[in-house]
C-alpha atoms as a PDB file:
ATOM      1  CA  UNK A   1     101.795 122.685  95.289  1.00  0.00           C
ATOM      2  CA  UNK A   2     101.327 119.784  92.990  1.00  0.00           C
ATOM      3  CA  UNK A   3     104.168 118.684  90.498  1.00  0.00           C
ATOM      4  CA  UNK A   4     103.166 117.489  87.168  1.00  0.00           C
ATOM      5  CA  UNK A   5     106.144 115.717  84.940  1.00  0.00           C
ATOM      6  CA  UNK A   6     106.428 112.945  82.549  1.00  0.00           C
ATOM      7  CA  UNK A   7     108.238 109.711  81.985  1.00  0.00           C
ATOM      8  CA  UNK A   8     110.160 108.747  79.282  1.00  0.00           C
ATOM      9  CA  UNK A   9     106.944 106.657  77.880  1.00  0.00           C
ATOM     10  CA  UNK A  10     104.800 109.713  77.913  1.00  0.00           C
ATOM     11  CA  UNK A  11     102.871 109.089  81.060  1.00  0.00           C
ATOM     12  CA  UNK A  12     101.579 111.937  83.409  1.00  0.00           C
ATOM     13  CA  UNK A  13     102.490 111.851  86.779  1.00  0.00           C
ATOM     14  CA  UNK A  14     101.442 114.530  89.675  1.00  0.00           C
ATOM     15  CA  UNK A  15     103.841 114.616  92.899  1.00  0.00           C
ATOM     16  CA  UNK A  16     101.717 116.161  95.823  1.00  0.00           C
ATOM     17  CA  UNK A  17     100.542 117.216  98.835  1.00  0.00           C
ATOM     18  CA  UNK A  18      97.204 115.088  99.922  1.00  0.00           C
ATOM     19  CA  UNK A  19      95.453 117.899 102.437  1.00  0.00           C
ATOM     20  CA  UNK A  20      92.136 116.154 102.964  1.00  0.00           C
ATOM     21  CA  UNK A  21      92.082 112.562 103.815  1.00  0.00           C
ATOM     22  CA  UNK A  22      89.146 112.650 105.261  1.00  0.00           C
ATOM     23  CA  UNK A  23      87.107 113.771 101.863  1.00  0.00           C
ATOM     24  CA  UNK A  24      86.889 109.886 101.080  1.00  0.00           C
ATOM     25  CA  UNK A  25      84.354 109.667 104.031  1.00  0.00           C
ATOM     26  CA  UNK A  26      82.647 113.051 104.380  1.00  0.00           C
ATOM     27  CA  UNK A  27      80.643 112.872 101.128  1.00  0.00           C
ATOM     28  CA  UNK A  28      77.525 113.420 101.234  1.00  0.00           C
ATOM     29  CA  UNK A  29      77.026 115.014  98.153  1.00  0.00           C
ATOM     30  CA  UNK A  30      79.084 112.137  96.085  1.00  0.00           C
ATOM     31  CA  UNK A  31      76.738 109.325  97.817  1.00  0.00           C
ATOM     32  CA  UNK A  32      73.322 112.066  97.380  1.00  0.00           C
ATOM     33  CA  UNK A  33      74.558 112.211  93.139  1.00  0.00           C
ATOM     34  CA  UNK A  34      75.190 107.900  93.580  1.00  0.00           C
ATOM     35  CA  UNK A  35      78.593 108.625  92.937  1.00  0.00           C
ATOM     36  CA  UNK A  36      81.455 106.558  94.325  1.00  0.00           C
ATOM     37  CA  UNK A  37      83.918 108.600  96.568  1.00  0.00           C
ATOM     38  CA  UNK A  38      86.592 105.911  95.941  1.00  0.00           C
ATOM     39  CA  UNK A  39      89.559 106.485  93.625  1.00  0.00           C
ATOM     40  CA  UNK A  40      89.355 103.730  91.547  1.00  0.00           C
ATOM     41  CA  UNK A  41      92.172 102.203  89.312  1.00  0.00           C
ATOM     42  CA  UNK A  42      91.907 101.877  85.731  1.00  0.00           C
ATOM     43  CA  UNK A  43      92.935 101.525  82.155  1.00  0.00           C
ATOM     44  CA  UNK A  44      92.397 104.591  79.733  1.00  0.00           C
ATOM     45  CA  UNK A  45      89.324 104.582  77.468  1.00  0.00           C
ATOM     46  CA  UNK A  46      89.410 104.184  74.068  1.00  0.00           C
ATOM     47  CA  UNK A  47      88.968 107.438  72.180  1.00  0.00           C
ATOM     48  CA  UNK A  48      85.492 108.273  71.186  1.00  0.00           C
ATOM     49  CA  UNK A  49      85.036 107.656  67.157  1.00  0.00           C
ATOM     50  CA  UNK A  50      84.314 110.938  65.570  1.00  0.00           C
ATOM     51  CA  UNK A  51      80.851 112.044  64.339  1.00  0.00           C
ATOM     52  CA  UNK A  52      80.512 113.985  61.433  1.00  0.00           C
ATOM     53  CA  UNK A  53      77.504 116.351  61.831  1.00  0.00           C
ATOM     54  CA  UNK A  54      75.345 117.172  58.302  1.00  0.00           C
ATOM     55  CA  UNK A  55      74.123 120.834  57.981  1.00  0.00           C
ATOM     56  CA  UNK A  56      70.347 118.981  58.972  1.00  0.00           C
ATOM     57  CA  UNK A  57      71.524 117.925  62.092  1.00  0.00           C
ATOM     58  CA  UNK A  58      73.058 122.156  62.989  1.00  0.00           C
ATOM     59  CA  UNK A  59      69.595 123.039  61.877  1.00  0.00           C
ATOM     60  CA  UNK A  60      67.570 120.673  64.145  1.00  0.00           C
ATOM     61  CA  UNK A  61      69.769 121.445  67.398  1.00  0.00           C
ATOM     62  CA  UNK A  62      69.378 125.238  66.973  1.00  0.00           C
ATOM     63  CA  UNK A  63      65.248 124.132  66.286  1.00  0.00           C
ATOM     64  CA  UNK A  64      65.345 122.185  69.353  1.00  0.00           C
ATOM     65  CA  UNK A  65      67.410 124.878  71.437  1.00  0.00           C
ATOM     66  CA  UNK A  66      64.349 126.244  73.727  1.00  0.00           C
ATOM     67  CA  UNK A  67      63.103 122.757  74.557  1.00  0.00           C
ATOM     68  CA  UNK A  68      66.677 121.486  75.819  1.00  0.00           C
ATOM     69  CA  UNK A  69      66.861 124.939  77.931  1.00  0.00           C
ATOM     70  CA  UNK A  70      63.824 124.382  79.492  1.00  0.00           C
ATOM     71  CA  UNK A  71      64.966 120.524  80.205  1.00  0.00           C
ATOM     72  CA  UNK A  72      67.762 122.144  81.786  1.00  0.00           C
ATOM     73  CA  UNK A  73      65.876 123.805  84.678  1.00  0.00           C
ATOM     74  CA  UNK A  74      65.288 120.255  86.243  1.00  0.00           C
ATOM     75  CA  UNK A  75      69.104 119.836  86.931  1.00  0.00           C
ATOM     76  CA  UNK A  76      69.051 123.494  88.603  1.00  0.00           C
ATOM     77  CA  UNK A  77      66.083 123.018  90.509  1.00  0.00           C
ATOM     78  CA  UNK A  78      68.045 119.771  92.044  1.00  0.00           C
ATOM     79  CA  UNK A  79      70.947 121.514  93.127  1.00  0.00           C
ATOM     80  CA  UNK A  80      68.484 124.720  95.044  1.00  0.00           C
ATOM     81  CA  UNK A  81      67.158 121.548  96.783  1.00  0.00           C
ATOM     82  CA  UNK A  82      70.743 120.252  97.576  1.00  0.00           C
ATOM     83  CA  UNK A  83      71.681 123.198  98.544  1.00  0.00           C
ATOM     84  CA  UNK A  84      71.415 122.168 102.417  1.00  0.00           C
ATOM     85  CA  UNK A  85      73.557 119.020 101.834  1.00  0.00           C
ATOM     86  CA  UNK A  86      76.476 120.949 100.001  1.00  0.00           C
ATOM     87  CA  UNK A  87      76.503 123.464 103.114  1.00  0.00           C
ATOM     88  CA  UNK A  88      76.592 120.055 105.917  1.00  0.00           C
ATOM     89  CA  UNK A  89      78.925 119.466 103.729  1.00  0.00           C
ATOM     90  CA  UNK A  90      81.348 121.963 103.538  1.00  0.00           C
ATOM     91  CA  UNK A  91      81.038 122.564 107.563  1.00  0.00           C
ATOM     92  CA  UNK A  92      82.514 119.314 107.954  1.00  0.00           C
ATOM     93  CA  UNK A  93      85.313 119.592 105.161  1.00  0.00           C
ATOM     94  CA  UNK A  94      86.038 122.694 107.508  1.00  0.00           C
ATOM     95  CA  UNK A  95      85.942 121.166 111.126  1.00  0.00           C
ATOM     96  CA  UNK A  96      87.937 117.954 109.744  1.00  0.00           C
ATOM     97  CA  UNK A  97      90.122 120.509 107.474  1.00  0.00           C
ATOM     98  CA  UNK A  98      90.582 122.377 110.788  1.00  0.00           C
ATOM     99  CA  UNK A  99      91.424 119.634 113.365  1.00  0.00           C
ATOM    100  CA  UNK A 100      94.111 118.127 111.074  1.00  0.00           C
ATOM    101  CA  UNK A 101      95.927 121.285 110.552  1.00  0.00           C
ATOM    102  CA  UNK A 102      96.185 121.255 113.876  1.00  0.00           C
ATOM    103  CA  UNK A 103      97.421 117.950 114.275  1.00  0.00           C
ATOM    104  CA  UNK A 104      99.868 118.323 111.829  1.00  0.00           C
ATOM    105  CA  UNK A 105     101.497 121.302 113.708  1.00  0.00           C
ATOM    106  CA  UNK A 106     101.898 119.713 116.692  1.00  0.00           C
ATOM    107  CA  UNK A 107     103.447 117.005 115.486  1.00  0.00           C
ATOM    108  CA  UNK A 108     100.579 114.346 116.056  1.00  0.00           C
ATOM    109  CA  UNK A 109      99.942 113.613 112.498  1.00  0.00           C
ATOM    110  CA  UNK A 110     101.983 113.310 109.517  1.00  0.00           C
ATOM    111  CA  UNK A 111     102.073 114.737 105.938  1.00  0.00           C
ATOM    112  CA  UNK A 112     100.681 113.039 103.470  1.00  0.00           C
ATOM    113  CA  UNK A 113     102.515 112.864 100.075  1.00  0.00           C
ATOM    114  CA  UNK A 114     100.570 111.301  96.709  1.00  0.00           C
ATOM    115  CA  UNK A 115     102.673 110.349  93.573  1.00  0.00           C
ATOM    116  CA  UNK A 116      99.901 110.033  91.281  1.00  0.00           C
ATOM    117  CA  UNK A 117      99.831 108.041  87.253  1.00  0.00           C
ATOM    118  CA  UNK A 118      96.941 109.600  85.091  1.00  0.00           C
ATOM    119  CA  UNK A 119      94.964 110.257  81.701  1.00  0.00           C
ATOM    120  CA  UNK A 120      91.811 111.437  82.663  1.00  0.00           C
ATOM    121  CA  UNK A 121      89.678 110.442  83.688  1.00  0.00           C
ATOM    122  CA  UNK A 122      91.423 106.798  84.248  1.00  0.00           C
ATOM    123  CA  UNK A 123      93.868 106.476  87.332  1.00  0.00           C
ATOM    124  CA  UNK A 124      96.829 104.374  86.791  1.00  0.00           C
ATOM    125  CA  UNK A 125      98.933 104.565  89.979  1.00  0.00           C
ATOM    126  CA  UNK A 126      98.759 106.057  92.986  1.00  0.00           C
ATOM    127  CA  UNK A 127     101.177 105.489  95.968  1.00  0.00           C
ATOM    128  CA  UNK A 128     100.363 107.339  99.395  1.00  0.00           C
ATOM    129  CA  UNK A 129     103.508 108.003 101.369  1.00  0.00           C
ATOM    130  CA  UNK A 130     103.613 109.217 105.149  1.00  0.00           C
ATOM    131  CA  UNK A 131     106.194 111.688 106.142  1.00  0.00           C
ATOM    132  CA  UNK A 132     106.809 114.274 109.643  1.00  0.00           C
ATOM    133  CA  UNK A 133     107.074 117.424 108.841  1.00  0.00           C
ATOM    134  CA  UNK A 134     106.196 120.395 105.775  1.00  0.00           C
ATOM    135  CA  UNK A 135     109.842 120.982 104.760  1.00  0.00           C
ATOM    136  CA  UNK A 136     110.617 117.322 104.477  1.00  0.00           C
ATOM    137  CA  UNK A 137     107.492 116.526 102.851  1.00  0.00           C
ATOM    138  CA  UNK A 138     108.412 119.373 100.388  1.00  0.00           C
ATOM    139  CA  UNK A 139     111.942 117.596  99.723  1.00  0.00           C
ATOM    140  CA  UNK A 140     110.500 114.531  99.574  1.00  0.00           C
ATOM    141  CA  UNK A 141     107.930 115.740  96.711  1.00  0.00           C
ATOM    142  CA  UNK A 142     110.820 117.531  94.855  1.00  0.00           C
ATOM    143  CA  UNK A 143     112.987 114.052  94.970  1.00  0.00           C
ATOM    144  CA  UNK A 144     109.970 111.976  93.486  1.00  0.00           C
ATOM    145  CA  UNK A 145     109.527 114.190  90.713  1.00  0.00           C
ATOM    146  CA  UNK A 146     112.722 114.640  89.797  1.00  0.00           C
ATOM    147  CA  UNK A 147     112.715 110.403  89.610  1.00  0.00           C
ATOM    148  CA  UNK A 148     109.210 110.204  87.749  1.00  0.00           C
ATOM    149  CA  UNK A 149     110.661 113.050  84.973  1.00  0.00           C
ATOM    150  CA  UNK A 150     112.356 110.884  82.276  1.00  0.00           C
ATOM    151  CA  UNK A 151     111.579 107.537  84.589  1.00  0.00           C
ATOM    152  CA  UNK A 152     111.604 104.185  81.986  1.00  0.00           C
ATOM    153  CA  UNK A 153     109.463 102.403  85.022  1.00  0.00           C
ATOM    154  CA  UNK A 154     106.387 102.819  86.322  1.00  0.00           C
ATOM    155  CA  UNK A 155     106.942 103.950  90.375  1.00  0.00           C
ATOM    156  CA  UNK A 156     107.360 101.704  93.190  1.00  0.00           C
ATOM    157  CA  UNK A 157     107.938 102.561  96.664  1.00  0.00           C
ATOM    158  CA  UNK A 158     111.177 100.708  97.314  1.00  0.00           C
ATOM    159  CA  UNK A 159     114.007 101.964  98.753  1.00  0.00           C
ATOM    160  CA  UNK A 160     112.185 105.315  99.461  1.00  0.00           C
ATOM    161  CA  UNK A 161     114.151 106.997 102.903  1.00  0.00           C
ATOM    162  CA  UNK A 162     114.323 106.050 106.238  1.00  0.00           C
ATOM    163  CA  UNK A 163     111.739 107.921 107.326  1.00  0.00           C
ATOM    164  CA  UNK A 164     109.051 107.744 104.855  1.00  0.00           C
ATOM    165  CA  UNK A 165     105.909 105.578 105.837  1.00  0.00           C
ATOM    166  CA  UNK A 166     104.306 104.040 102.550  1.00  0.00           C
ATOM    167  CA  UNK A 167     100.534 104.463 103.546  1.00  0.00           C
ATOM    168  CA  UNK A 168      99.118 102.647 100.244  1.00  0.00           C
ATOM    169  CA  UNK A 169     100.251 101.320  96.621  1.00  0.00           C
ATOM    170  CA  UNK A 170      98.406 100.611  93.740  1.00  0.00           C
ATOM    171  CA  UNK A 171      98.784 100.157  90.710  1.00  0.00           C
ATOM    172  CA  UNK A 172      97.024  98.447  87.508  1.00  0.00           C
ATOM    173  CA  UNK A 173     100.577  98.818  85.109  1.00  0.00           C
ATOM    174  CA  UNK A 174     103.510  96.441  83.753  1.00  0.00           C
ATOM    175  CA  UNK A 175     105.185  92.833  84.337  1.00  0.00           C
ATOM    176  CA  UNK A 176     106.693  91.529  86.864  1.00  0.00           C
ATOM    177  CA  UNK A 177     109.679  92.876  85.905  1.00  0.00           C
ATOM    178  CA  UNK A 178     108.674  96.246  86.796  1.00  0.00           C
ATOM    179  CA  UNK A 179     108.675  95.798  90.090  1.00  0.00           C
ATOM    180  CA  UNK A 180     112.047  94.674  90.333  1.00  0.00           C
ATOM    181  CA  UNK A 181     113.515  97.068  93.231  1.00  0.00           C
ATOM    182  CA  UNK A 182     115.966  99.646  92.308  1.00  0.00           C
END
């Protein structure tokens, strides 16, 4: 149940649950491809500058068609061989998936609520907050929304409730006036 709203500047933020912790360390796939299974912060990309295309360069791509298909059974063959690796994979998503559901209804662990700044693919903010139980954590992501819709600053964690833990914050946005408390 993630909740996507917008500040008064235009920014994108998504209020949410965060299931699957443990996906940042069971990766094999992400560290097979090279890729990095950390969230990393960043500042949008510039937009691309726009190609115009002549009526030669249609004609050549459709001539060239057959050749790129057959380049394209390379990346298919790589992913029958991965094949293995994807299903390790996905057993552990499931144990890990499965032993933290169970945590979380007994009580031993606690929700885990993101409030997430983005324009893909860059990642602005993200804030990780801690809180017992699925109602509250429900409220909780109701409450932040409703403060990130319209919001004129960026989000810090101050004077969130009593009972919400703030697990991580970080953020790559505004002056130091920003993060004057509220």
């Amino acid at each position: 149940m993630m909740i996507r709203v917008r500040d008064a500047k235009g920014r994108q933020w998504t209020v949410g649950p965060r299931f699957s912790p443990w996906r940042r360390v069971v990766r094999p796939m992400a560290y097979l491809l090279g890729l990095n299974p950390r969230r990393e912060l960043s500042t949008p990309p510039p937009p691309p500058p726009e190609e115009k295309k002549t009526a030669g360069d249609r004609v050549i791509e459709v001539l060239l068609a057959p050749i790129t298909y057959s380049e394209a059974m390379g990346p298919a063959l790589l992913w029958l061989v991965a094949s293995p690796v994807i299903a390790v994979e996905l057993v552990a998503l499931g144990i890990g998936g499965a032993v933290l559901a169970v945590a979380r209804a007994t009580g031993r662990a606690r929700y885990r609520v993101e409030v997430i700044a983005h324009t893909r693919p860059a990642l602005h903010s993200e804030t990780v907050l801690l809180v017992r139980g699925r109602h509250r954590a429900a409220e909780l992501m109701t409450e932040l929304a409703a403060d990130r819709a319209g919001a004129e600053r960026s989000f810090h964690p101050d004077g969130l409730p009593d009972d919400v833990t703030v697990r991580s914050h970080r953020s790559v946005w505004q002056s130091s006036a920003e993060w004057v408390p509220r």
